[in-house]
Protein backbone atom coordinates (compact mmCIF):
# COMPACT_ATOMS: atom_id res chain seq x y z
CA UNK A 1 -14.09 -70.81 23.28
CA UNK A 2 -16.51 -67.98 23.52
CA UNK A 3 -20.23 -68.65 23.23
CA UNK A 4 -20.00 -66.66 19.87
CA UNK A 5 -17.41 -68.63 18.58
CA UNK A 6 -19.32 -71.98 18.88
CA UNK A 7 -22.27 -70.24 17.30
CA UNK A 8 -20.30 -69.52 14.52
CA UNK A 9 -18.59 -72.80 14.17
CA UNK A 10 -22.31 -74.64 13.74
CA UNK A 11 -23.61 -72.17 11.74
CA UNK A 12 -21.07 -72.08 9.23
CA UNK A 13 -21.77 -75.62 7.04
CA UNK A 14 -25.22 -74.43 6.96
CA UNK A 15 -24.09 -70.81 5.35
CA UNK A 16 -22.99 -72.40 2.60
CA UNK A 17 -25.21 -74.71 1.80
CA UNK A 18 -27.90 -71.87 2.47
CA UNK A 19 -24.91 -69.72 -0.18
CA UNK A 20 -25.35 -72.26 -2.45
CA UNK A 21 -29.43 -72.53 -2.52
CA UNK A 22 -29.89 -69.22 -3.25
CA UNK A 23 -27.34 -69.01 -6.00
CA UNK A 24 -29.28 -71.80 -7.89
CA UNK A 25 -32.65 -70.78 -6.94
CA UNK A 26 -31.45 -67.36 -8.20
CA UNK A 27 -30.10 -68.69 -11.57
CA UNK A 28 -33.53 -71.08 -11.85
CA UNK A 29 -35.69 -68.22 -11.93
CA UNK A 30 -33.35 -65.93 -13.83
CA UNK A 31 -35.23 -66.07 -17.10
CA UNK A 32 -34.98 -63.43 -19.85
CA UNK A 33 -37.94 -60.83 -20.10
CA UNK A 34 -40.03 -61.23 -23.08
CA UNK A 35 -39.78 -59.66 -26.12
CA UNK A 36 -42.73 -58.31 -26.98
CA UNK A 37 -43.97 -59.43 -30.61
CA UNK A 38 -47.04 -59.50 -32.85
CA UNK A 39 -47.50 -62.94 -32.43
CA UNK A 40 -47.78 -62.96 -28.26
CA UNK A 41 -48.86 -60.68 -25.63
CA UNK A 42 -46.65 -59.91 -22.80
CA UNK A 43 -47.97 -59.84 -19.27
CA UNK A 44 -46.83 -58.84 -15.97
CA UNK A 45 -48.24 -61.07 -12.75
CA UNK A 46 -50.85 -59.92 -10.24
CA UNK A 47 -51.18 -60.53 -6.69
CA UNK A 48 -53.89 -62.97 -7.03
CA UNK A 49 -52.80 -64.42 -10.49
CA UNK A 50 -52.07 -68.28 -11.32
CA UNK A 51 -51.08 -69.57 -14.91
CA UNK A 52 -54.17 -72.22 -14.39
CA UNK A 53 -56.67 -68.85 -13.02
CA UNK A 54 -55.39 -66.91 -16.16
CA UNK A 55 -55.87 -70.09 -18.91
CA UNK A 56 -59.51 -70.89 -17.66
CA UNK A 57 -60.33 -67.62 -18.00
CA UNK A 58 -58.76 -65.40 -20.63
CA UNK A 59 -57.63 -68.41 -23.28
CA UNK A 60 -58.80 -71.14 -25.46
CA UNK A 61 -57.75 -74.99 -26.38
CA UNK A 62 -57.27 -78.22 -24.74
CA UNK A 63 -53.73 -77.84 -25.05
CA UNK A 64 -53.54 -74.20 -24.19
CA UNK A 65 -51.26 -74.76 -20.76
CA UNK A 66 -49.22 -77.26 -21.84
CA UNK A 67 -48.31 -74.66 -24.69
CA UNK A 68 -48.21 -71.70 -22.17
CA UNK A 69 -45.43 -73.43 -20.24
CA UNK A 70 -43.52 -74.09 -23.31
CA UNK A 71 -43.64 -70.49 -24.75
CA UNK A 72 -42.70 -69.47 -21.37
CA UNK A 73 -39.59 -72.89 -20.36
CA UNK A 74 -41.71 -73.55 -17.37
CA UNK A 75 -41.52 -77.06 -15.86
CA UNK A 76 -44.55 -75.81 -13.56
CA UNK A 77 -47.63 -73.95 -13.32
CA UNK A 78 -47.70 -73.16 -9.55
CA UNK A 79 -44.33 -71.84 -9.26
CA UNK A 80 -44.23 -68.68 -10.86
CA UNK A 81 -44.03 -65.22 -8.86
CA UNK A 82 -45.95 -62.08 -8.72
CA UNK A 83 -44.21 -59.83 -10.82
CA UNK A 84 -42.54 -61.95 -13.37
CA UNK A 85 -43.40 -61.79 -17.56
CA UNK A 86 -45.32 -64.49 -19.37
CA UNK A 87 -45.38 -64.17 -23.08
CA UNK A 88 -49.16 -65.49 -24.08
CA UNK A 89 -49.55 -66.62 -27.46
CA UNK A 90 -51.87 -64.21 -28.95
CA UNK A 91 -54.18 -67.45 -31.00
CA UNK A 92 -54.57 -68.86 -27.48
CA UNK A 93 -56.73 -65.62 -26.18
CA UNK A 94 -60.08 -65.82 -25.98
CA UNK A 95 -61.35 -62.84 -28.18
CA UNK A 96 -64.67 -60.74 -28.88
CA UNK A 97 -64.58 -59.85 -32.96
CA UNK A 98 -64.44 -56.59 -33.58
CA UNK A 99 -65.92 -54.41 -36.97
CA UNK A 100 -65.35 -51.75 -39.43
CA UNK A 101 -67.87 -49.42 -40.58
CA UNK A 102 -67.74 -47.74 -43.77
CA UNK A 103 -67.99 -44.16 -43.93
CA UNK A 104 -66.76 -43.38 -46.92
CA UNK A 105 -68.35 -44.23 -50.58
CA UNK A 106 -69.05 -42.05 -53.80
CA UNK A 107 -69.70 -45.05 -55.74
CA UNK A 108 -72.30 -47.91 -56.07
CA UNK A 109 -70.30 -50.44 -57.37
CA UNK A 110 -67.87 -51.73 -54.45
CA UNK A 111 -68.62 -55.17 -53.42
CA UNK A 112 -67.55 -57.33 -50.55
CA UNK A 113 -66.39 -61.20 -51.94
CA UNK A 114 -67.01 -63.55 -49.81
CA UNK A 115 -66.01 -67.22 -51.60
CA UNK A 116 -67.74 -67.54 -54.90
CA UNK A 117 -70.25 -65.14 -53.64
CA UNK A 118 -70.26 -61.39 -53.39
CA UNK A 119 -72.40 -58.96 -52.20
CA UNK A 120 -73.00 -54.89 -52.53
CA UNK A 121 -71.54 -52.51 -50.27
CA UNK A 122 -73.40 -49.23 -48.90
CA UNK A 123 -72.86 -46.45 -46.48
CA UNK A 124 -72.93 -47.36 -42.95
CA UNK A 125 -71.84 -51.10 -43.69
CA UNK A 126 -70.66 -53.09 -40.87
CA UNK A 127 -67.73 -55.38 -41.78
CA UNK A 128 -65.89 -57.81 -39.65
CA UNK A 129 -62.82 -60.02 -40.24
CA UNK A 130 -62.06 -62.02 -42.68
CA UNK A 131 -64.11 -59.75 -45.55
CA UNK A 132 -62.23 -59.16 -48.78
CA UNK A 133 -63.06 -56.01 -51.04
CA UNK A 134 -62.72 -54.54 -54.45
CA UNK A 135 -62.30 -50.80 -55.08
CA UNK A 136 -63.48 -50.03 -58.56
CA UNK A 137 -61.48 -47.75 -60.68
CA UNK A 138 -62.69 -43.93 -59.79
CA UNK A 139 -64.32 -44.79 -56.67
CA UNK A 140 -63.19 -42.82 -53.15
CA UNK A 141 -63.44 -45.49 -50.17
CA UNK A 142 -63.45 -45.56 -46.34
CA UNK A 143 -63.39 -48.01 -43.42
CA UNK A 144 -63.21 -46.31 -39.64
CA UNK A 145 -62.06 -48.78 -37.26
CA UNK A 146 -63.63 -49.15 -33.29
CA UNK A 147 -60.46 -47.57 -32.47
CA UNK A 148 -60.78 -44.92 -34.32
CA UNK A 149 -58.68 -45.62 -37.37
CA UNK A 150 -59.06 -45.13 -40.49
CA UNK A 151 -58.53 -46.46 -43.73
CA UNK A 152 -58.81 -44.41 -47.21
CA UNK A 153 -58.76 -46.95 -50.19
CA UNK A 154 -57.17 -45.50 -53.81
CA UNK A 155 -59.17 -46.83 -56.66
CA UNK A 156 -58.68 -50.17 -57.56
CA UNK A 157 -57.33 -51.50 -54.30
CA UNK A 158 -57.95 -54.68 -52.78
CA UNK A 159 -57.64 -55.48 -49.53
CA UNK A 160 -58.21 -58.53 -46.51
CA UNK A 161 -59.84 -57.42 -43.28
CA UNK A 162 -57.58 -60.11 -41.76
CA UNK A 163 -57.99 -59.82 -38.14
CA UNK A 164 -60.29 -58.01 -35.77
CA UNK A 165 -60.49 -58.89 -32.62
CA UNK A 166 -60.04 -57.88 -28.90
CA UNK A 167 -58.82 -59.38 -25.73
CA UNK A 168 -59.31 -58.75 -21.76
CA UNK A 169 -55.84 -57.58 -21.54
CA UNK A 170 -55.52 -54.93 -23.96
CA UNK A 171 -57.71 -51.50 -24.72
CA UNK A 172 -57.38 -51.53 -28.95
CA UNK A 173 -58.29 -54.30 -30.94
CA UNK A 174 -55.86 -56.38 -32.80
CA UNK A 175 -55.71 -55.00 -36.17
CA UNK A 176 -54.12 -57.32 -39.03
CA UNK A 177 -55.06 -55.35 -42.77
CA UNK A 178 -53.71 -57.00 -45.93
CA UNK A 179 -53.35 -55.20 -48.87
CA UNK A 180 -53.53 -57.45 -52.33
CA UNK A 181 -53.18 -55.04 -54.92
CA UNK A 182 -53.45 -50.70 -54.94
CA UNK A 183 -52.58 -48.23 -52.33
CA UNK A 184 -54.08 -47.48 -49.19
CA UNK A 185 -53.65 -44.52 -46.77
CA UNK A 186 -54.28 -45.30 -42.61
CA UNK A 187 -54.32 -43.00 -39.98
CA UNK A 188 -53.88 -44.54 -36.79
CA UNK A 189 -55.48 -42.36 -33.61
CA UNK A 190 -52.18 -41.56 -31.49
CA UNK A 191 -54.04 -43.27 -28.13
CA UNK A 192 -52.73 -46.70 -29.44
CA UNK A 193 -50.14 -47.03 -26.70
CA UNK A 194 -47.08 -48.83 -27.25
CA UNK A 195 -47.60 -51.66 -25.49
CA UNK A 196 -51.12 -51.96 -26.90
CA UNK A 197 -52.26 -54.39 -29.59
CA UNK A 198 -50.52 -54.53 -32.97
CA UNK A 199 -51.57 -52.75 -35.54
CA UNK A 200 -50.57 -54.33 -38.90
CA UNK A 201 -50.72 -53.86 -42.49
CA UNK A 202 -49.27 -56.23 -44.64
CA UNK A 203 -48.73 -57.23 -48.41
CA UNK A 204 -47.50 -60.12 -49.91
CA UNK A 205 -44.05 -59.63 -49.87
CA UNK A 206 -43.79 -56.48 -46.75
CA UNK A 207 -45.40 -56.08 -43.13
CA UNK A 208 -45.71 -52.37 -41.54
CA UNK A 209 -46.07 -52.57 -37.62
CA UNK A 210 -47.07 -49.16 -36.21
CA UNK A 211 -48.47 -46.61 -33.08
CA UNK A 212 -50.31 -43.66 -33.53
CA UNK A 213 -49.15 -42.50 -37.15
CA UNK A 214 -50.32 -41.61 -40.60
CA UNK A 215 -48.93 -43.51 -43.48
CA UNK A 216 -49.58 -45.21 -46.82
CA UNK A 217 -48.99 -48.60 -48.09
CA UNK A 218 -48.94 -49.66 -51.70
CA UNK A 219 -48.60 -53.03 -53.10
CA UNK A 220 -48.05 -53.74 -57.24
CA UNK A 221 -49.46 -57.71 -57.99
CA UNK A 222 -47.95 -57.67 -61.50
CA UNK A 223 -44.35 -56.62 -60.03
CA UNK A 224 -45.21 -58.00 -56.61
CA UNK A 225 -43.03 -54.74 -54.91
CA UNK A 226 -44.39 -53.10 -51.84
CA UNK A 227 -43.74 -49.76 -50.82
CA UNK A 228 -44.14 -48.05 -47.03
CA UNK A 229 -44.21 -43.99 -46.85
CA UNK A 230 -44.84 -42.23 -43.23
CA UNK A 231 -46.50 -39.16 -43.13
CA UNK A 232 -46.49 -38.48 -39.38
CA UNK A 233 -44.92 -40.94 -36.40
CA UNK A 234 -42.98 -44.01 -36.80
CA UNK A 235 -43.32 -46.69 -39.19
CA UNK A 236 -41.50 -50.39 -38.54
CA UNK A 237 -40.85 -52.23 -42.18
CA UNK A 238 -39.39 -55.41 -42.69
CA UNK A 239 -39.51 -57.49 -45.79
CA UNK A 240 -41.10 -60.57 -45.83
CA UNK A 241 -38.21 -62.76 -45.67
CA UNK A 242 -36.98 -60.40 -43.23
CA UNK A 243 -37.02 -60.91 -39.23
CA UNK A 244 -35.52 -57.66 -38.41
CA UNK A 245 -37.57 -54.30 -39.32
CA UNK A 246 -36.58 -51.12 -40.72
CA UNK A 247 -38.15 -47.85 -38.87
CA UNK A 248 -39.13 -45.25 -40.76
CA UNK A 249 -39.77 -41.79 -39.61
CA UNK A 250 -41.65 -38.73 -40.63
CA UNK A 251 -40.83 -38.16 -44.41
CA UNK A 252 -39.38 -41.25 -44.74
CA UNK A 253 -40.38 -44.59 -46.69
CA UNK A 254 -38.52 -48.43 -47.19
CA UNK A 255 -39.44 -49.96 -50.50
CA UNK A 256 -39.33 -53.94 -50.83
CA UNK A 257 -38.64 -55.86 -53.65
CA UNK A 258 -40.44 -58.84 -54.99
CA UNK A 259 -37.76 -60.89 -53.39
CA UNK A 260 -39.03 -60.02 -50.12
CA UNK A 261 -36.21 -57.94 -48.93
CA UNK A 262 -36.34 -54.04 -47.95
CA UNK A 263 -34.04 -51.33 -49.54
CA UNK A 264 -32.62 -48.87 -47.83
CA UNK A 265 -34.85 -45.73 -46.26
CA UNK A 266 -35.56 -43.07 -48.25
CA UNK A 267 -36.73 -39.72 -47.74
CA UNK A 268 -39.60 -38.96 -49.48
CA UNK A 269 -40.37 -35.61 -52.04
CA UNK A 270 -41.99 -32.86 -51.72
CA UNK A 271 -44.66 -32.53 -54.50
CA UNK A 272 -44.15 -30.12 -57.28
CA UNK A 273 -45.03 -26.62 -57.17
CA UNK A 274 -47.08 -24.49 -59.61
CA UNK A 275 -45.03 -22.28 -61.99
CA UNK A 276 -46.24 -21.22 -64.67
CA UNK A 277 -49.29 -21.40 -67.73
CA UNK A 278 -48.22 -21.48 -71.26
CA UNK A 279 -51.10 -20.37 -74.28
CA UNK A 280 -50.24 -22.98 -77.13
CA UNK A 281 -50.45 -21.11 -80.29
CA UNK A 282 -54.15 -20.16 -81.77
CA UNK A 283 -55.64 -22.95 -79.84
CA UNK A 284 -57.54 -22.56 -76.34
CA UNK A 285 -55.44 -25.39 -74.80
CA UNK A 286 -52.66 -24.42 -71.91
CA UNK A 287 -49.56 -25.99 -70.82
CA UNK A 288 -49.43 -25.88 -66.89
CA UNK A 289 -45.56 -26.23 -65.65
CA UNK A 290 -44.35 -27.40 -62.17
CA UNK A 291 -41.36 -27.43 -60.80
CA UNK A 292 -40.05 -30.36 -59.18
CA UNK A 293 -37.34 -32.31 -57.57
CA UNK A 294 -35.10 -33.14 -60.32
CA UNK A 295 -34.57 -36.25 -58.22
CA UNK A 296 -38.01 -37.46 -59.12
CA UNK A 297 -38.39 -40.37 -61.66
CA UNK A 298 -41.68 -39.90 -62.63
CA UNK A 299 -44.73 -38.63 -61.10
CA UNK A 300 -48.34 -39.17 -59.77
CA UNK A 301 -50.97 -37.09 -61.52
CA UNK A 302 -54.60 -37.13 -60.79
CA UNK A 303 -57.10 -35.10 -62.04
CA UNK A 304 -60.85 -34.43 -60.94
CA UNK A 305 -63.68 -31.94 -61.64
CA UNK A 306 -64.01 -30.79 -58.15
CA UNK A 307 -62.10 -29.75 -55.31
CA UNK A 308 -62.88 -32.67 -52.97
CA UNK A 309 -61.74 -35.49 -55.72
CA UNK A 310 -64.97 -37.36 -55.38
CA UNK A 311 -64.18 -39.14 -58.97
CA UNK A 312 -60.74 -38.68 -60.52
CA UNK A 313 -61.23 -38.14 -63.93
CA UNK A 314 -58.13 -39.81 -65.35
CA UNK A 315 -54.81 -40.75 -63.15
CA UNK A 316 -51.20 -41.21 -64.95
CA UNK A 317 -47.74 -41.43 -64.42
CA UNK A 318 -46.53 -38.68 -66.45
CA UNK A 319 -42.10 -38.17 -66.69
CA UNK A 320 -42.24 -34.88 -66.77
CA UNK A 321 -43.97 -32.47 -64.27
CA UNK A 322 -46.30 -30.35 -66.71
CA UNK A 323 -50.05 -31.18 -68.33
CA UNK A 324 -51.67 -30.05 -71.21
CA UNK A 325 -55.39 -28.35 -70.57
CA UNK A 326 -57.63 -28.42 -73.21
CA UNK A 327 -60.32 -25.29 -73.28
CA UNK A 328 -59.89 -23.72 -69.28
CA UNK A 329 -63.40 -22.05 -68.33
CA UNK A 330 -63.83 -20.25 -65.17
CA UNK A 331 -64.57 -23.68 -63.68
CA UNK A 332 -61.32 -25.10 -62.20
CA UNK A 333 -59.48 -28.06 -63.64
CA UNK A 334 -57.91 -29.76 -59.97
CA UNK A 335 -54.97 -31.64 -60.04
CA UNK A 336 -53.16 -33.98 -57.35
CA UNK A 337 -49.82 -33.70 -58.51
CA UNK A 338 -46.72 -36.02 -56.24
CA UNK A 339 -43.27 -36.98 -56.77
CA UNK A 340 -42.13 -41.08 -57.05
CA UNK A 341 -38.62 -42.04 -56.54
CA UNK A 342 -36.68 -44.77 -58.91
CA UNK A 343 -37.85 -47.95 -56.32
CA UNK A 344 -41.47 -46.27 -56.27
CA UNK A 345 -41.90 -44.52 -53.27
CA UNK A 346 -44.61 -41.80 -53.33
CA UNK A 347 -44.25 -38.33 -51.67
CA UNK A 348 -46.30 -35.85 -50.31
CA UNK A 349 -49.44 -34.70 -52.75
CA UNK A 350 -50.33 -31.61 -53.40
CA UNK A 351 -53.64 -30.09 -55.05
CA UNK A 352 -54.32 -27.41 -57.61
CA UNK A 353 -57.26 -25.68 -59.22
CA UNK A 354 -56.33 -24.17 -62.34
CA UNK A 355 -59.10 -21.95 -64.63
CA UNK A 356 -59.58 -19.22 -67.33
CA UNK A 357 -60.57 -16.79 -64.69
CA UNK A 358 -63.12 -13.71 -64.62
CA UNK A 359 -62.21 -10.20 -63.70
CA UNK A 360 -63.41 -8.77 -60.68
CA UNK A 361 -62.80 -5.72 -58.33
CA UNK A 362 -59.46 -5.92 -60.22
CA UNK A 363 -58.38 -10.00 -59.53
CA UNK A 364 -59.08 -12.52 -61.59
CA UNK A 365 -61.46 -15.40 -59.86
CA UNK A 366 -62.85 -18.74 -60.57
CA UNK A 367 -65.88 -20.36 -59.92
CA UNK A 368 -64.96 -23.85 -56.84
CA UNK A 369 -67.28 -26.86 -56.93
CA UNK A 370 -67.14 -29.54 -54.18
CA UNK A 371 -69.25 -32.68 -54.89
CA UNK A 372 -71.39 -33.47 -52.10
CA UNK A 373 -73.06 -36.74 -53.04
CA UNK A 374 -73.08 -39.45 -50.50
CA UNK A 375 -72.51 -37.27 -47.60
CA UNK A 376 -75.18 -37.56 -45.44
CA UNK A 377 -76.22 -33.76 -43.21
CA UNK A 378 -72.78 -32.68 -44.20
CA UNK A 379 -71.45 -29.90 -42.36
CA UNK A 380 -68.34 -27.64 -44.36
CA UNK A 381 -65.41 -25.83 -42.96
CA UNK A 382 -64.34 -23.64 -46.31
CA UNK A 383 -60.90 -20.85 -45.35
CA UNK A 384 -58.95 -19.18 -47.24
CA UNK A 385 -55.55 -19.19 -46.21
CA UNK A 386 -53.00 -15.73 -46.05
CA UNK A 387 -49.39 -16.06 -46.48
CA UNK A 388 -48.60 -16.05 -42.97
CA UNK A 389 -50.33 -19.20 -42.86
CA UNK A 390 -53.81 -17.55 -40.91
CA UNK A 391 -57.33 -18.49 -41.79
CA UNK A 392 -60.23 -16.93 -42.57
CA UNK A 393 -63.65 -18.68 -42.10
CA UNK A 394 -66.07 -18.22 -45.85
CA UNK A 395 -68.01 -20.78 -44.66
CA UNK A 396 -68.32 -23.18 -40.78
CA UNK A 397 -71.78 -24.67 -40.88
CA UNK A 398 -74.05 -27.17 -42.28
CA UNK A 399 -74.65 -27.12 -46.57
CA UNK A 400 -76.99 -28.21 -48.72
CA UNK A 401 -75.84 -28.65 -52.34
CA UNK A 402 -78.25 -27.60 -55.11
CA UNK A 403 -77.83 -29.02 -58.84
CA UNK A 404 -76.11 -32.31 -59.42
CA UNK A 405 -75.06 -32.78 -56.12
CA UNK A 406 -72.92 -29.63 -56.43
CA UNK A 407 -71.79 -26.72 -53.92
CA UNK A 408 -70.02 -23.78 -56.63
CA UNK A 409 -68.20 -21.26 -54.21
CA UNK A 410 -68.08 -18.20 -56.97
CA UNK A 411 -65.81 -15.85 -57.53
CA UNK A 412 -62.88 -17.10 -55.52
CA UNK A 413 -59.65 -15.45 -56.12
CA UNK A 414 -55.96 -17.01 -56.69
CA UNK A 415 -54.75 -18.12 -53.31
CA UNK A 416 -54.36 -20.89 -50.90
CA UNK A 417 -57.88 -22.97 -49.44
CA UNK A 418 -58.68 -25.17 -46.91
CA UNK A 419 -61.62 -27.49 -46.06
CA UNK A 420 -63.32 -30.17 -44.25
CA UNK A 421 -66.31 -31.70 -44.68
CA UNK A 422 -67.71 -33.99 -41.79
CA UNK A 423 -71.03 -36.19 -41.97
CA UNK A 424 -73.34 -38.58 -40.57
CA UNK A 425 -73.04 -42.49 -41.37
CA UNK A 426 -75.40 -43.35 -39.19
CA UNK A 427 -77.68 -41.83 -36.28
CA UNK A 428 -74.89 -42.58 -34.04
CA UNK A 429 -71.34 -42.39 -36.08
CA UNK A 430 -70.05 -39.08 -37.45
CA UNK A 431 -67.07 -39.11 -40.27
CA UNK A 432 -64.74 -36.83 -42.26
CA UNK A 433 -62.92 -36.00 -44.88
CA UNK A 434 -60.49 -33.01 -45.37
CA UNK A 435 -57.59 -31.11 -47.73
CA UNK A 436 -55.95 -28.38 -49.10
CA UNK A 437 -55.80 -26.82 -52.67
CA UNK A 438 -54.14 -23.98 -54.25
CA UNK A 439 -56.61 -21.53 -56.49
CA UNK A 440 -54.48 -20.47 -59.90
CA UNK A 441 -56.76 -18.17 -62.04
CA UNK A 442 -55.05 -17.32 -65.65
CA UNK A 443 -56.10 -14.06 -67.13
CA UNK A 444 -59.01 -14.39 -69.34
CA UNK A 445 -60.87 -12.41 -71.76
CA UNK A 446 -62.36 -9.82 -69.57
């Protein structure tokens, strides 16, 4: 027998029982990779890292390895390679709160409850979790997050500030917003990464999970329905009794009922379009027509005294897509004017300023207020837009408004206008607010 032959002869019971070791230490550590979820973290493990290094310093509770282990099936803590996935329960992490500011408010009358107890809310506020308020009817309302985000309450919305918070593993704060009653618009800032903390909104019966996106969420108490409409990005919806989510894209929405469970996506309408003013009789009152999807089931009207909506003077749900306007003056009448679907899903808005217009240098032109009260050192971006869809600048600098709070841009002829107003909440925090409106003047006397 050759001297290789008797090496191989006492090496081979030991090959398999060396086989046979690896296989099972193989299939031992073969666990699956976490699925990353609002309610844990997923991490990766460093050169350096130990489950009892990472629990003494990043988490909370007497209990909070033994309940490590079990969210991970770990028998034990010291066996665990760099490299591998833990999920981390996310109420185990030691956080730091985090706050909203409010930078936003045309109104004096919003208050934050707190138990039996409420208290006033001004410019500048800082809120943190937990703190529940109450849009009043009429009121224009904003919260900017320390990310960045922000939140535009409708009149008469409610909503939670459920969680803030951050943690020593991620860059954005945890962000749970519950919305009780009303509609709310977010805007999310697009340097949320996706394996950054969640960002939730939730209602009763819905929850919206989402990166870097605008969107709205509405919630009905006395039909307890929820509704989810993306503007831009990517929306995830699920109903409430629902473990699997529905994504919604761009132009898209998911409805839930009160049951809990989502309906199918839906793409959302456009808004209606201006057509056409119709004199009624001897009276100075005009009919103002839109045309619309004929899909809509009813519609979303607003209407306000000046171009930057600071008070809606009366909001409705009208069937058909036309208004009546009592006595037009060269002062606009604005509308917001957007189409709702059967399972009330809201599309894109659209704003018009419609007067009794003036004649000059042959067009007819009205006279544009914006409402400048509670901005504070507000600085305007006013253009008029040309049908190829290029601006011109009429105004890119700091304003000062002179009666009643009031800019009046005169003499503004029938076209397409843009604007954005940004201000000071505070010697260190800037805000804004911006839109769009189309300018009809009707022929008047002159």
């Amino acid at each position: 027998m050759t001297q290789a032959q008797r090496i191989q002869k006492t090496l081979t019971p030991w090959l398999g029982v060396l086989t046979c070791w690896l296989a099972m230490t193989s299939h031992a550590s073969a666990q699956p990779a976490p699925v990353p979820d609002s309610d844990h973290l997923v991490y990766q493990m460093q050169p350096g890292d130990t489950l009892l290094g990472l629990v003494a310093k990043h988490m909370q509770g007497t209990d909070a390895l033994k309940r490590l282990l079990q969210s991970n099936s770990l028998a034990n803590a010291n066996r665990i390679s760099v490299g591998h996935k833990i999920n981390i329960p996310r109420d185990l992490l030691k956080y730091t709160p985090s706050t909203a500011t409010v930078t936003r408010l045309n109104c004096k009358s919003v208050i934050q409850i707190d138990g039996n107890a409420s208290a006033p809310i001004q410019m500048g506020t800082v809120l943190s979790e937990g703190a529940v308020l109450r849009i009043p009817a009429g009121c224009q309302f904003g919260l900017t997050l320390e990310d960045e985000s922000m939140l535009r309450l409708m009149s008469g919305a409610v909503i939670k500030l459920k969680t803030l918070r951050r943690n020593a593993f991620e860059t954005s704060p945890e962000v749970k917003i519950e919305l009780l009653d009303g509609r709310m618009e977010i805007d999310v800032p697009r340097k949320r990464q996706s394996n950054d903390a969640p960002f939730q909104v939730l209602t009763p019966t819905s929850v919206a999970g989402v990166r870097g996106t605008e969107f709205r969420v509405g919630f009905n108490a006395s039909q307890r329905t929820s509704q989810v409409e993306v503007k831009v990005g990517a929306v995830g919806a699920r109903g409430g009794q629902e473990k699997a989510e529905k994504r919604a894209q761009s132009g898209e929405g998911v409805a839930i009922a009160a049951n809990g469970q989502s309906l199918d996506i839906e793409k959302l309408l456009s808004a209606p379009r201006y057509s056409k003013a119709e004199a009624q009789g001897n009276s100075k009152d005009w009919l103002l027509k839109f045309e619309a999807d004929p899909s809509a089931d009813r519609f979303m009207l607003l209407t306000a005294e000046d171009a930057n909506f600071s008070a809606p003077v009366t909001e409705s749900q009208p069937k058909q897509s036309q208004v009546l306007a009592p006595e037009l003056g060269v002062k606009p009448v604005f509308y917001q004017w957007s189409s709702v679907t059967a399972s009330g899903l809201m599309g894109s808005a659209q704003d018009f300023a419609v007067c009794k217009g003036y004649k000059r240098q042959d067009q007819w032109r009205c006279n544009v207020p914006f409402n400048m009260a509670g901005f504070n050192n507000p600085h305007l971006l006013f253009q008029k837009v040309d049908a190829q869809g290029q601006t011109v600048d009429l105004i890119n600098g700091p304003i000062q408004a002179n009666v009643n709070n009031l800019l009046v841009f005169r003499g503004l002829p029938s076209g397409v206008y843009r604007w954005r107003i940004q201000h000071d909440v505070n010697s260190t925090a800037k805000a804004g607010i911006n839109g769009q409106f189309e300018l009809v003047a009707i022929p008047g006397a002159d």
